[in-house]
PDB file of N, CA and C in Angstrom:
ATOM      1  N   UNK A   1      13.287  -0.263   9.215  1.00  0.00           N
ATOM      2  CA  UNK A   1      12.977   0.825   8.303  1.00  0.00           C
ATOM      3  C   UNK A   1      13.930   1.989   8.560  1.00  0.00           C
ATOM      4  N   UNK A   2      14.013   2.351   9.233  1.00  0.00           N
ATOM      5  CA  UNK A   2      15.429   3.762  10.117  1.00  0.00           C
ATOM      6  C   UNK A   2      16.904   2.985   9.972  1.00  0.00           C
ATOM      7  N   UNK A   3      16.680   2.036   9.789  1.00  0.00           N
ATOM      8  CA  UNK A   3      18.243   1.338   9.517  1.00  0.00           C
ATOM      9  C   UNK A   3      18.433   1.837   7.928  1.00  0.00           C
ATOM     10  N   UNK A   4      17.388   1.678   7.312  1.00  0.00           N
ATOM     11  CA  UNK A   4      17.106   1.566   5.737  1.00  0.00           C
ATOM     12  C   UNK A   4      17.810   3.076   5.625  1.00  0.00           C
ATOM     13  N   UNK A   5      16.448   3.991   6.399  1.00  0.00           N
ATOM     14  CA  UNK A   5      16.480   5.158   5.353  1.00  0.00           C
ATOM     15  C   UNK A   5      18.122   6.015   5.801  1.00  0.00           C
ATOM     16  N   UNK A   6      18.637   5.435   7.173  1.00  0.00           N
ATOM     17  CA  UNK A   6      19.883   6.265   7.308  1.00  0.00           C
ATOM     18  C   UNK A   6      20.944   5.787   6.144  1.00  0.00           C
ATOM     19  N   UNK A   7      20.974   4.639   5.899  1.00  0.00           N
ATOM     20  CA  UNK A   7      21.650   4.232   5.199  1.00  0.00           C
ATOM     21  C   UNK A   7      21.346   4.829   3.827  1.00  0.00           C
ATOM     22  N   UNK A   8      20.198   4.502   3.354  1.00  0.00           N
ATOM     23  CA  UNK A   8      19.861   5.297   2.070  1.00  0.00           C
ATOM     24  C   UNK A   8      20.014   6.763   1.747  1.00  0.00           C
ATOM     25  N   UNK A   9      20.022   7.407   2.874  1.00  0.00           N
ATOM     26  CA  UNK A   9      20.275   8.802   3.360  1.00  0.00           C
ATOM     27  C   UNK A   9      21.765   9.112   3.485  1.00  0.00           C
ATOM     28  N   UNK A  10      22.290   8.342   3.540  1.00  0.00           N
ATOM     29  CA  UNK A  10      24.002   8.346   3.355  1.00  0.00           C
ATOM     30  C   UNK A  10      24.179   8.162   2.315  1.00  0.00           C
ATOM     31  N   UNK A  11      23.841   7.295   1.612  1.00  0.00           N
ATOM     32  CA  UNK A  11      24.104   7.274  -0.217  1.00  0.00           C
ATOM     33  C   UNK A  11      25.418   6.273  -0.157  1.00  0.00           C
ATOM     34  N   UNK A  12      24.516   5.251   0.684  1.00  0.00           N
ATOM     35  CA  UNK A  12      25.661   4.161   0.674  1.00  0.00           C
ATOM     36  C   UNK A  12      24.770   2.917   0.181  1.00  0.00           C
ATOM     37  N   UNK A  13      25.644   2.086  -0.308  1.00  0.00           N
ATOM     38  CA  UNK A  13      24.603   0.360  -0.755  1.00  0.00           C
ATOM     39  C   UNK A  13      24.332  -0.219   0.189  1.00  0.00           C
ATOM     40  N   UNK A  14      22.662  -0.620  -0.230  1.00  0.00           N
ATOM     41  CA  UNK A  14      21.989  -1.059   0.727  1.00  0.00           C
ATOM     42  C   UNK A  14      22.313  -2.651   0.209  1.00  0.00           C
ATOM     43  N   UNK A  15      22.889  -3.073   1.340  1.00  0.00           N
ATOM     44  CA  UNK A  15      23.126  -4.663   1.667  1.00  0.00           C
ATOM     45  C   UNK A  15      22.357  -5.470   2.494  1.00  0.00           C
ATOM     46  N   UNK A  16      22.993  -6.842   2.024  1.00  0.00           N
ATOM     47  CA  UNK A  16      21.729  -7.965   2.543  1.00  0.00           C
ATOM     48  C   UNK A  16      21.124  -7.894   3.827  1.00  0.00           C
ATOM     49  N   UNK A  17      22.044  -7.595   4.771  1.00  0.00           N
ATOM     50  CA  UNK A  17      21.718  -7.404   6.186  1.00  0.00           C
ATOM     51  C   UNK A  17      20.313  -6.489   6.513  1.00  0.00           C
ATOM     52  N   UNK A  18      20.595  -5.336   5.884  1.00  0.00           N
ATOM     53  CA  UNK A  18      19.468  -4.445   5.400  1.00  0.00           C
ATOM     54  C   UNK A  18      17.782  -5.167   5.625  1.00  0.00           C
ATOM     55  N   UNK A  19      18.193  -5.877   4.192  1.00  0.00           N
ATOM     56  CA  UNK A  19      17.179  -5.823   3.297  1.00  0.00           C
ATOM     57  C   UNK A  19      16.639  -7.344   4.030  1.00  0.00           C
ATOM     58  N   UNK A  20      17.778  -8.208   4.602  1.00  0.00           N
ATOM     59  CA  UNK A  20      16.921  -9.172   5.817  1.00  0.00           C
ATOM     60  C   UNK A  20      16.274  -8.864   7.172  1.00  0.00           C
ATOM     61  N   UNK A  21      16.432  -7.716   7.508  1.00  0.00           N
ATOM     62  CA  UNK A  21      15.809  -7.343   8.540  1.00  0.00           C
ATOM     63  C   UNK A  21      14.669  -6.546   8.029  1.00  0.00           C
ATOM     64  N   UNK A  22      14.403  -6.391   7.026  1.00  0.00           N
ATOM     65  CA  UNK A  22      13.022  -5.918   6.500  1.00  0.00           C
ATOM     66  C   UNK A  22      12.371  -6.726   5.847  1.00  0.00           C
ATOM     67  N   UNK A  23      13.027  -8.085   5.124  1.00  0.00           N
ATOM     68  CA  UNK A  23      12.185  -9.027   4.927  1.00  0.00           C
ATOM     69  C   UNK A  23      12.857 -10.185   5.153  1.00  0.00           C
ATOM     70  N   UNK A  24      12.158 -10.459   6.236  1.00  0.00           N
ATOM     71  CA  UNK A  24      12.308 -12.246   6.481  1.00  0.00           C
ATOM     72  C   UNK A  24      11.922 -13.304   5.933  1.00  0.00           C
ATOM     73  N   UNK A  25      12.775 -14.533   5.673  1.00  0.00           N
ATOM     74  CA  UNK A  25      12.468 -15.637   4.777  1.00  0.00           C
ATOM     75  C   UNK A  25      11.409 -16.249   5.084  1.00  0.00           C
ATOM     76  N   UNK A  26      10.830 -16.535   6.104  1.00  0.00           N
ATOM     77  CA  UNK A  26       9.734 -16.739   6.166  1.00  0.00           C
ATOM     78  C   UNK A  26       8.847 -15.481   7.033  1.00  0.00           C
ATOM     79  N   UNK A  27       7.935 -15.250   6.072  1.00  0.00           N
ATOM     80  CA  UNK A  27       7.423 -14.034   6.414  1.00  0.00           C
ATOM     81  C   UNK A  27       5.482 -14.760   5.767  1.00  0.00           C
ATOM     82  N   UNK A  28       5.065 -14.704   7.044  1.00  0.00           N
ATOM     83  CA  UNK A  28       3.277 -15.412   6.909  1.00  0.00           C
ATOM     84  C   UNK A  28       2.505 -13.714   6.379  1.00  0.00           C
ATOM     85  N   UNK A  29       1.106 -14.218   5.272  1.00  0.00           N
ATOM     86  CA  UNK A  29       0.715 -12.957   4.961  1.00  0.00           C
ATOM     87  C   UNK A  29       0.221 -12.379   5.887  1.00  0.00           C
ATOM     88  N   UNK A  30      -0.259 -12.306   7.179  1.00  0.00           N
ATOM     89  CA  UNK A  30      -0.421 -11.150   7.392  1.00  0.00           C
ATOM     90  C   UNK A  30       0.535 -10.347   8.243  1.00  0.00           C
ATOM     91  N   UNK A  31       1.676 -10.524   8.232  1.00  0.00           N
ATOM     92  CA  UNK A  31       2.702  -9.607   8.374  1.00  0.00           C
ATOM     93  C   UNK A  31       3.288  -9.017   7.456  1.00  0.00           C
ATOM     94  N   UNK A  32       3.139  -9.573   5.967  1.00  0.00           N
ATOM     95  CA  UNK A  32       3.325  -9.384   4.804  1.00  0.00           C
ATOM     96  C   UNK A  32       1.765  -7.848   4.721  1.00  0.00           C
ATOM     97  N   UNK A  33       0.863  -8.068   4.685  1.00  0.00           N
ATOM     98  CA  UNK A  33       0.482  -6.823   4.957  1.00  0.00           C
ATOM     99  C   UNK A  33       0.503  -5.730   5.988  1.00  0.00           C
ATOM    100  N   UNK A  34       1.254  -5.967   7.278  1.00  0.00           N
ATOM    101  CA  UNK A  34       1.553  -4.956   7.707  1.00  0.00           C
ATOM    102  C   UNK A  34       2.774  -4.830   7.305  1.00  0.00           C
ATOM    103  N   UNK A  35       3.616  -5.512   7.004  1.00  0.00           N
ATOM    104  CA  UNK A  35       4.946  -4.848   6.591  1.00  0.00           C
ATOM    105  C   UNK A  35       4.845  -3.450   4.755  1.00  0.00           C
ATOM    106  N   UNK A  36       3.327  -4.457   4.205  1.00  0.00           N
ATOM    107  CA  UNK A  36       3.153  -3.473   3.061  1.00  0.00           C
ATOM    108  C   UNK A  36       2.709  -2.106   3.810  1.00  0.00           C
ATOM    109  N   UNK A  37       1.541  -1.952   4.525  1.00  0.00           N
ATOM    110  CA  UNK A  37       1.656  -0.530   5.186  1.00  0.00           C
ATOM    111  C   UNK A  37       2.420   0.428   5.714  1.00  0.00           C
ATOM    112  N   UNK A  38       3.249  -0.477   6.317  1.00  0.00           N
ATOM    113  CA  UNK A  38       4.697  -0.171   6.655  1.00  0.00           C
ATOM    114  C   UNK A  38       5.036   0.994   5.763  1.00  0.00           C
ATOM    115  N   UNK A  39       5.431   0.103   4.610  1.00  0.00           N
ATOM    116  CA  UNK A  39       6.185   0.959   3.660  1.00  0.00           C
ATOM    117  C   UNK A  39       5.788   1.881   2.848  1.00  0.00           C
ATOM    118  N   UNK A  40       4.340   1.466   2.767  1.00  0.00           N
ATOM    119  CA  UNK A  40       3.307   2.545   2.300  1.00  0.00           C
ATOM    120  C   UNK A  40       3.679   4.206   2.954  1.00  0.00           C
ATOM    121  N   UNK A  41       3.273   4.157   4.441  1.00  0.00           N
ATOM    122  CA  UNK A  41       3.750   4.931   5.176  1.00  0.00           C
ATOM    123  C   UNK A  41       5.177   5.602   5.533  1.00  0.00           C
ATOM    124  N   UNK A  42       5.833   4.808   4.095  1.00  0.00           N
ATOM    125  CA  UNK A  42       7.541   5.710   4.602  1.00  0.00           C
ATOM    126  C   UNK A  42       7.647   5.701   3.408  1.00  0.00           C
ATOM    127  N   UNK A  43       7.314   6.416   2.020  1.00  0.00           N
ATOM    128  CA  UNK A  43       7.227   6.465   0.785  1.00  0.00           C
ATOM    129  C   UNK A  43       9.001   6.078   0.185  1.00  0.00           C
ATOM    130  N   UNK A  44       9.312   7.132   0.972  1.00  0.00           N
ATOM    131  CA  UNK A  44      11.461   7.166   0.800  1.00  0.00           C
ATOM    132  C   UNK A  44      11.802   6.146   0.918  1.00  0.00           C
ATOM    133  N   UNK A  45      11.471   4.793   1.755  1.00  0.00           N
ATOM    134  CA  UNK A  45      11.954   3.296   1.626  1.00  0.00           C
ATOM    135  C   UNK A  45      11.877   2.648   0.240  1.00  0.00           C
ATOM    136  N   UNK A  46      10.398   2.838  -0.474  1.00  0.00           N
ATOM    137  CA  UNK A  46      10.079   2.521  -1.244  1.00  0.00           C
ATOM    138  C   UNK A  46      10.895   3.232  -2.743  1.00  0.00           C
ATOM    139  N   UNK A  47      11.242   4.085  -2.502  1.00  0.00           N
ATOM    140  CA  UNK A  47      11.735   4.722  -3.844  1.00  0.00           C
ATOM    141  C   UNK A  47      13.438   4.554  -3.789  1.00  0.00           C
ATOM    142  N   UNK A  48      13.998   4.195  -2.195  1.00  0.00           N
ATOM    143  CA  UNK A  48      15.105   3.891  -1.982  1.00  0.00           C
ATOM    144  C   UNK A  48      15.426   2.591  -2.615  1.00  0.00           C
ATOM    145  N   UNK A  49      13.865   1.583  -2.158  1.00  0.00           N
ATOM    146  CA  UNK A  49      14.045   0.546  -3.330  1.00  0.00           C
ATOM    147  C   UNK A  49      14.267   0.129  -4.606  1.00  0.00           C
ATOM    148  N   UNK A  50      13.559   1.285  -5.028  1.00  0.00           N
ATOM    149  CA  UNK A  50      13.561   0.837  -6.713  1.00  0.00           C
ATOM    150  C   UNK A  50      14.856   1.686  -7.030  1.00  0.00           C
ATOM    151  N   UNK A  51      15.291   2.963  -6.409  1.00  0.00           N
ATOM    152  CA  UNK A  51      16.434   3.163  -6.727  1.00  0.00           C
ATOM    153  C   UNK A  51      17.564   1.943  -6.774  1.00  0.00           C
ATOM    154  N   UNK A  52      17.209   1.117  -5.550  1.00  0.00           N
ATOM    155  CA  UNK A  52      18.455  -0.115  -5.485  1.00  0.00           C
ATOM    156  C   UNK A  52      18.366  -0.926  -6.839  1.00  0.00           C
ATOM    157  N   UNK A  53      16.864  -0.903  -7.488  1.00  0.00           N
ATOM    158  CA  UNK A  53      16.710  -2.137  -8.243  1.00  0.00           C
ATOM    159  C   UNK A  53      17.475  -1.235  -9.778  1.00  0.00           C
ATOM    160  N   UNK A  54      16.932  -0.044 -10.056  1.00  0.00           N
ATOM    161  CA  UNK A  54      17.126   0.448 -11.340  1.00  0.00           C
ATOM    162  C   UNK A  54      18.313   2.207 -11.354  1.00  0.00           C
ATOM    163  N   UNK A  55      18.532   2.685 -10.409  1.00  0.00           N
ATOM    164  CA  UNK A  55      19.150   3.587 -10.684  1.00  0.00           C
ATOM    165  C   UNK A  55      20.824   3.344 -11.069  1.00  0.00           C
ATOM    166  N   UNK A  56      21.466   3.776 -11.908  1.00  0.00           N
ATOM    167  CA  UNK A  56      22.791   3.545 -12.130  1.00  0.00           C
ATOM    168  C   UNK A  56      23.716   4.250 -11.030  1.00  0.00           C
ATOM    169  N   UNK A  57      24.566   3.418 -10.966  1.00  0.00           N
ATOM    170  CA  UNK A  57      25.430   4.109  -9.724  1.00  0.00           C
ATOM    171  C   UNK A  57      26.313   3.120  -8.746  1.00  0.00           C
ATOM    172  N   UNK A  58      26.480   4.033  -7.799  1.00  0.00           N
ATOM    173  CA  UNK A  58      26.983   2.845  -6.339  1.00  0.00           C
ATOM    174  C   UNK A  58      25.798   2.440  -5.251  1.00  0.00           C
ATOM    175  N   UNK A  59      24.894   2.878  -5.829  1.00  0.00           N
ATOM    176  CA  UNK A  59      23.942   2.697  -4.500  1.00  0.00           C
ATOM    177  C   UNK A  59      23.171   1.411  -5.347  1.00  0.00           C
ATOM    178  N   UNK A  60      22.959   0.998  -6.848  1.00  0.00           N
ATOM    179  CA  UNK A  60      22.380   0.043  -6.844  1.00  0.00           C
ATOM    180  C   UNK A  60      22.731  -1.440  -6.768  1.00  0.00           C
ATOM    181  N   UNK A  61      22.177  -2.186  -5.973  1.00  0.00           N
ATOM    182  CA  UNK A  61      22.151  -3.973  -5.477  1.00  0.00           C
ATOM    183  C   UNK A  61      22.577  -4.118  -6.369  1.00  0.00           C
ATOM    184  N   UNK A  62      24.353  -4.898  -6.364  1.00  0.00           N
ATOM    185  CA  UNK A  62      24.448  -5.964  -7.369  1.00  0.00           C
ATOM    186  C   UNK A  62      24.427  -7.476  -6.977  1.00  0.00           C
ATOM    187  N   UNK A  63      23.900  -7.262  -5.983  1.00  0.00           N
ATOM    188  CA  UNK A  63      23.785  -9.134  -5.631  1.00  0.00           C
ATOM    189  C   UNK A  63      22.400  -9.654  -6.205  1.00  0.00           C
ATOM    190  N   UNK A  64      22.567 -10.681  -6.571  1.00  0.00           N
ATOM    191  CA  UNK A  64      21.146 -11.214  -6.933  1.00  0.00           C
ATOM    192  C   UNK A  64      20.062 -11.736  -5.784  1.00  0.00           C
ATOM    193  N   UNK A  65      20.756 -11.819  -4.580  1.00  0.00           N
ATOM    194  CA  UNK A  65      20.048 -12.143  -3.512  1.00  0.00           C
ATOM    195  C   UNK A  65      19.378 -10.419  -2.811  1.00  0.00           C
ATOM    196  N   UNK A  66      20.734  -9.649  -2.915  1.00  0.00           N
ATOM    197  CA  UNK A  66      19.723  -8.131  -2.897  1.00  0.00           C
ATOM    198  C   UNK A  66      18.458  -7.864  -3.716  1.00  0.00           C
ATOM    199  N   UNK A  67      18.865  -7.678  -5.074  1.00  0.00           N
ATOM    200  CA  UNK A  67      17.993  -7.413  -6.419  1.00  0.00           C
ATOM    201  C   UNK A  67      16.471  -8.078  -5.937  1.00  0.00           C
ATOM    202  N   UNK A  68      16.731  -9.385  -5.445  1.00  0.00           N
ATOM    203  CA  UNK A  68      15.724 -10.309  -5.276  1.00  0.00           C
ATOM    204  C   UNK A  68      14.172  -9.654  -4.451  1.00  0.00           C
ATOM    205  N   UNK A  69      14.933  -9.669  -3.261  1.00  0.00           N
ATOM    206  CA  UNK A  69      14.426  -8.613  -1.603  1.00  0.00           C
ATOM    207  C   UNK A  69      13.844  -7.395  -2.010  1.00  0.00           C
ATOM    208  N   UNK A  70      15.076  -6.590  -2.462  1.00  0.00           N
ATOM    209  CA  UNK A  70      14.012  -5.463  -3.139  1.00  0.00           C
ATOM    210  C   UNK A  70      12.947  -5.402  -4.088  1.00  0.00           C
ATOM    211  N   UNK A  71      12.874  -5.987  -4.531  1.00  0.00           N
ATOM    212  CA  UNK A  71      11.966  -6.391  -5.785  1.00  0.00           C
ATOM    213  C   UNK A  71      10.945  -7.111  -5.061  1.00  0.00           C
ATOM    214  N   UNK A  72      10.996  -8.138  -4.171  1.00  0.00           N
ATOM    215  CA  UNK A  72       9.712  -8.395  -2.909  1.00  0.00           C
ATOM    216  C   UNK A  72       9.163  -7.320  -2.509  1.00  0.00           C
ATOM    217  N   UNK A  73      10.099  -6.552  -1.493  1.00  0.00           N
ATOM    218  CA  UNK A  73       9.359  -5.682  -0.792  1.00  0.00           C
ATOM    219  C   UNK A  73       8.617  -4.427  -2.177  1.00  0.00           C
ATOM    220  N   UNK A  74       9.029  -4.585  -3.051  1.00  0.00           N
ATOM    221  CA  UNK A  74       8.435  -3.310  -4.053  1.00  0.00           C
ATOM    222  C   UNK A  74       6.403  -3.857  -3.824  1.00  0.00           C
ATOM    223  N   UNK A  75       7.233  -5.172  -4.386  1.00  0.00           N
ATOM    224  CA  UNK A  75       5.908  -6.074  -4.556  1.00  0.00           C
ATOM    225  C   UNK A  75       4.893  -6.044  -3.653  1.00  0.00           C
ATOM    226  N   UNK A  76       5.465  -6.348  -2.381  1.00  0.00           N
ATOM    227  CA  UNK A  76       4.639  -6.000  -0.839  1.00  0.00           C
ATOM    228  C   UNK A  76       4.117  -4.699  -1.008  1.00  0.00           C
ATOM    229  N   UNK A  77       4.971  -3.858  -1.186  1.00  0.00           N
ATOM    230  CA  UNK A  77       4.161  -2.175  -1.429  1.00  0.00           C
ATOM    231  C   UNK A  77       2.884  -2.072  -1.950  1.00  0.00           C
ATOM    232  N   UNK A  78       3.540  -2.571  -3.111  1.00  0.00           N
ATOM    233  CA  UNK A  78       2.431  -2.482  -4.638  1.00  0.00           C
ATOM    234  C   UNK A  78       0.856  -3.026  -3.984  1.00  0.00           C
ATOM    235  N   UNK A  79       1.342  -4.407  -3.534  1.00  0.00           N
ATOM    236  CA  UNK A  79      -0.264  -5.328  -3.213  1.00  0.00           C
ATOM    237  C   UNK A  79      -0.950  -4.495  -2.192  1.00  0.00           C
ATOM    238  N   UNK A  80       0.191  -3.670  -1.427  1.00  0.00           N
ATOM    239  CA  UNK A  80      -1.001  -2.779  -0.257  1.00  0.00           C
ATOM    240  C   UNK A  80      -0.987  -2.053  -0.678  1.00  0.00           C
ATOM    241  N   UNK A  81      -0.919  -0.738  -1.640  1.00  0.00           N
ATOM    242  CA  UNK A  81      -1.457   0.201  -2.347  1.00  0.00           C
ATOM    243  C   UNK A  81      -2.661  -0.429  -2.499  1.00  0.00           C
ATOM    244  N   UNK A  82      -2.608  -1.709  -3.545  1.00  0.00           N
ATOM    245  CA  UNK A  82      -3.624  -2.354  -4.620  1.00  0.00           C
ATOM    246  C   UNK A  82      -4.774  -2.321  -3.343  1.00  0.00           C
ATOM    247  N   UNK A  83      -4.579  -3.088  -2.361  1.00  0.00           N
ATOM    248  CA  UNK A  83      -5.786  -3.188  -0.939  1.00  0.00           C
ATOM    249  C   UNK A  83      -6.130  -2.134  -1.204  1.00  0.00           C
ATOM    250  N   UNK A  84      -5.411  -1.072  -0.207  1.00  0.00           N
ATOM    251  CA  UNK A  84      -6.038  -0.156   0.121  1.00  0.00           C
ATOM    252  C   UNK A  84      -6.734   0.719  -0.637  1.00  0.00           C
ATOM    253  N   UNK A  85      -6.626   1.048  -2.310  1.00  0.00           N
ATOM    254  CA  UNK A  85      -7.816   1.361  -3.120  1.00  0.00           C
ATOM    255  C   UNK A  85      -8.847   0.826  -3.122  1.00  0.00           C
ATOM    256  N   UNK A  86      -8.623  -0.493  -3.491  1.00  0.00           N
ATOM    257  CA  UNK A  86     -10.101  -1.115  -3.842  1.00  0.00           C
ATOM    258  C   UNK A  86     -11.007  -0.857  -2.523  1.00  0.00           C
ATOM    259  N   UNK A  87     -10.092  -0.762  -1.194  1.00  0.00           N
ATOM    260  CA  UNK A  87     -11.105  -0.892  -0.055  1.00  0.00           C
ATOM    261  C   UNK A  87     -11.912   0.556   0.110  1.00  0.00           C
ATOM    262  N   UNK A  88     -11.153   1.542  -0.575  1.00  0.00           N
ATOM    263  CA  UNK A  88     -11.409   3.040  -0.294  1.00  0.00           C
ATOM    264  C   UNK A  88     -12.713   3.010  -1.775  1.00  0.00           C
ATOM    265  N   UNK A  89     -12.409   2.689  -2.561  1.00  0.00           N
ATOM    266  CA  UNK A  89     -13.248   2.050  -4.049  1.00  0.00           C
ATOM    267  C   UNK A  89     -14.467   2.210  -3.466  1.00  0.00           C
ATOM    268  N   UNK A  90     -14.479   0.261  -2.617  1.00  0.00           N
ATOM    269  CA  UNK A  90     -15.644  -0.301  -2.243  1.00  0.00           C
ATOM    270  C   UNK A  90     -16.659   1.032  -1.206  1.00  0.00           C
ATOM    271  N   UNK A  91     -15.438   1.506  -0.579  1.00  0.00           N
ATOM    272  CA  UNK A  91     -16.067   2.229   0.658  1.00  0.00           C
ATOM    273  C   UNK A  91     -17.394   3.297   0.406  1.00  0.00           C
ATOM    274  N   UNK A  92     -16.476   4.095  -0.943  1.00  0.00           N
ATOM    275  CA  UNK A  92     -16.983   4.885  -1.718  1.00  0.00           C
ATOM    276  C   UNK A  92     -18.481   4.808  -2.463  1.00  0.00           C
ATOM    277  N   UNK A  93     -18.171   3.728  -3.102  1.00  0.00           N
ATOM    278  CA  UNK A  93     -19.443   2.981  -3.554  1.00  0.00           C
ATOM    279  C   UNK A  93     -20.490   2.608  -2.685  1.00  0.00           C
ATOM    280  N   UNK A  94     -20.489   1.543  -1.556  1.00  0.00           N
ATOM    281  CA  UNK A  94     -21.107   1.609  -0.520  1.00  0.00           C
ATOM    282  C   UNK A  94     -22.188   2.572  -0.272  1.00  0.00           C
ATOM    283  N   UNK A  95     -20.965   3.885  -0.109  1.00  0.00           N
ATOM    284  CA  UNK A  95     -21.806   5.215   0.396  1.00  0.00           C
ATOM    285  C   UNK A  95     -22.596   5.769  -0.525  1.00  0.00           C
ATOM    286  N   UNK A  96     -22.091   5.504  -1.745  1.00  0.00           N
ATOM    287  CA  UNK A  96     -23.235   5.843  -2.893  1.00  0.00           C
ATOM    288  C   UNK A  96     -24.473   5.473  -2.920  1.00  0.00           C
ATOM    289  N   UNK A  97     -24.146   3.914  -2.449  1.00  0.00           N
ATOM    290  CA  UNK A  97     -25.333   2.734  -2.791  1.00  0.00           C
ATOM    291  C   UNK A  97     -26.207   3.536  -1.383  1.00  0.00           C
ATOM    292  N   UNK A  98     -25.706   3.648  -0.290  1.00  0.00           N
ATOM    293  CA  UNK A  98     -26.569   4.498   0.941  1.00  0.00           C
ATOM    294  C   UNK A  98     -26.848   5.508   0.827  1.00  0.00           C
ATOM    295  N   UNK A  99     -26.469   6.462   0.090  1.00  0.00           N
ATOM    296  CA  UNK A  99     -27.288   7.678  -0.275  1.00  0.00           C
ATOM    297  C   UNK A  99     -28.281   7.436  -1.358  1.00  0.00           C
ATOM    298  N   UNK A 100     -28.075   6.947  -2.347  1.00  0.00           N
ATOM    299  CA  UNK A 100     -28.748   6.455  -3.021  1.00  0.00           C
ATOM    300  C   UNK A 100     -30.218   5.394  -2.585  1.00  0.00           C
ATOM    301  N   UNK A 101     -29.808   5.267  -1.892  1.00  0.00           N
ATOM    302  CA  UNK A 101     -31.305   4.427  -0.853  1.00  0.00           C
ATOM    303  C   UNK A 101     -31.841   5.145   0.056  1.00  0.00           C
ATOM    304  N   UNK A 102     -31.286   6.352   0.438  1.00  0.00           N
ATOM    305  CA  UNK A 102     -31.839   7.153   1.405  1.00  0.00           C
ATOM    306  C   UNK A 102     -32.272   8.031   0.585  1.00  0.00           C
ATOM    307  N   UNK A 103     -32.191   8.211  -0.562  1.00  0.00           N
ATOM    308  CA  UNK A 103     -32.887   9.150  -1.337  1.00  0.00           C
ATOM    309  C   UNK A 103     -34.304   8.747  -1.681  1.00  0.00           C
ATOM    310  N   UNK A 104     -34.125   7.295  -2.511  1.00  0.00           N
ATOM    311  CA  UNK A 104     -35.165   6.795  -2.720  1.00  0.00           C
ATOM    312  C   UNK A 104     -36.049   6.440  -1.590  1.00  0.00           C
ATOM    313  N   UNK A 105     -35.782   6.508  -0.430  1.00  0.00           N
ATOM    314  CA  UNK A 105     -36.599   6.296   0.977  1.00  0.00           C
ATOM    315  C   UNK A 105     -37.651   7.488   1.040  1.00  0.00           C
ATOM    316  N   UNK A 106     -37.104   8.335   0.784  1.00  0.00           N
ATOM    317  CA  UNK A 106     -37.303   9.942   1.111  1.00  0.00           C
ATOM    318  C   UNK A 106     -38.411  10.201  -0.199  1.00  0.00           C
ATOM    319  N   UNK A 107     -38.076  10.288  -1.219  1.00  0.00           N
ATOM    320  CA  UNK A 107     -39.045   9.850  -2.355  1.00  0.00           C
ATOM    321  C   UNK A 107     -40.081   9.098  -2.282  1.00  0.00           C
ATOM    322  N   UNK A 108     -40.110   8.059  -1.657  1.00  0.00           N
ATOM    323  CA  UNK A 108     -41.217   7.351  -1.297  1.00  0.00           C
ATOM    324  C   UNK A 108     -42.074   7.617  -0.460  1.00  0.00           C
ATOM    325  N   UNK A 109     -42.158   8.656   0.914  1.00  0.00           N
ATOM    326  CA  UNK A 109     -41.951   8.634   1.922  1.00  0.00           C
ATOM    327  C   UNK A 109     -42.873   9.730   0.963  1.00  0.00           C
ATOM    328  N   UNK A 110     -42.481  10.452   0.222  1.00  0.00           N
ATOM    329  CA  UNK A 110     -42.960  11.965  -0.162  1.00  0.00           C
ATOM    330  C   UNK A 110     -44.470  11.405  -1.349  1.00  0.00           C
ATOM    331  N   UNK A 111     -44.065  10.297  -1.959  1.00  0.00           N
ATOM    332  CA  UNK A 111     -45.159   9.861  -2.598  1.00  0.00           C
ATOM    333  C   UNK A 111     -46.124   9.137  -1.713  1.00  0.00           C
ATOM    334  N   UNK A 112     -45.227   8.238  -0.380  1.00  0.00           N
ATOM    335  CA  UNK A 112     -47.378   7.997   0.282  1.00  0.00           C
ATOM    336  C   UNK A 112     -47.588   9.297   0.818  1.00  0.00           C
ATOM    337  N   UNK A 113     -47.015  10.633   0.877  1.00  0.00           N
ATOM    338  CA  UNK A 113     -47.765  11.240   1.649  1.00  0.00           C
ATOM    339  C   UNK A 113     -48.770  11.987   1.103  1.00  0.00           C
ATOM    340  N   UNK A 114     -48.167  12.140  -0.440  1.00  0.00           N
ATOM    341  CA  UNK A 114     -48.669  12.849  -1.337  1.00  0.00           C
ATOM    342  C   UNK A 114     -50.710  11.995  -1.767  1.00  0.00           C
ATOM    343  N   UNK A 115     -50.598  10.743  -1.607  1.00  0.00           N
ATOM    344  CA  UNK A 115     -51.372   9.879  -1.151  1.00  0.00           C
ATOM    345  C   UNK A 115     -52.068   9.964  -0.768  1.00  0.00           C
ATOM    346  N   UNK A 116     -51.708  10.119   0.684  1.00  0.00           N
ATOM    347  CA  UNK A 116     -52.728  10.225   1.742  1.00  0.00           C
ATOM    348  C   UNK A 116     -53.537  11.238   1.573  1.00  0.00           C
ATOM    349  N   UNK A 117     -52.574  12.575   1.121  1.00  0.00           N
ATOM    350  CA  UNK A 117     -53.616  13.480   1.491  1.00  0.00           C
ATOM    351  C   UNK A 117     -54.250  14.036   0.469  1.00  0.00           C
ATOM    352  N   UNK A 118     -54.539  13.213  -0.737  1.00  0.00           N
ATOM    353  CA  UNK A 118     -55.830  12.734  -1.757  1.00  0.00           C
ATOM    354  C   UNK A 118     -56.656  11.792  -1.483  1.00  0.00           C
TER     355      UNK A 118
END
């Protein structure tokens, strides 16, 4: 990733060498999700990417084996964004669904007492 961003930070083309030491050909998923956090966490890799894939210039990949890599790792990004909402989503909800039951606990709790002491 510091190989990446000096280079990207120089405003020089990012080449294969690069872009193989950030993604390996065989790469099992769950390094594939820490490598998405990864990049999550260094936003500038990620925009260094898509600069490689779409900005006009000297800095964008004309190899098709570059184009390729970057366009993975975008992908890797993307799917751990995608995680990490739904998990923050679910989390959210969850806590709803538990306040929401601790309310109705409390409500209940207030109707036997109301109960009893008729």
């Amino acid at each position: 990733v510091l190989n990446f961003l000096r280079k990207y930070s120089l405003g020089t083309k990012i080449d294969d060498r690069i872009l193989l030491s950030l993604l390996p050909s065989d790469l099992p998923e769950v390094l594939s999700n820490e490598l998405g956090s990864l990049l999550l966490s260094h936003p500038m890799v990620v925009r260094g990417l898509i600069g490689s894939l779409f900005q006009p210039g000297p800095q964008r990949a004309t190899s098709p084996t570059a184009r390729l890599k970057c366009a993975k790792l975008v992908a890797i990004a993307t799917l751990a964004a995608e995680r990490m909402e739904s998990a923050a989503v679910l989390a959210a909800e969850q806590a709803d669904g538990n306040a929401a039951e601790a309310s109705g606990d409390d409500a209940a709790a207030a109707a036997a007492d109301k109960t009893k002491t008729q």
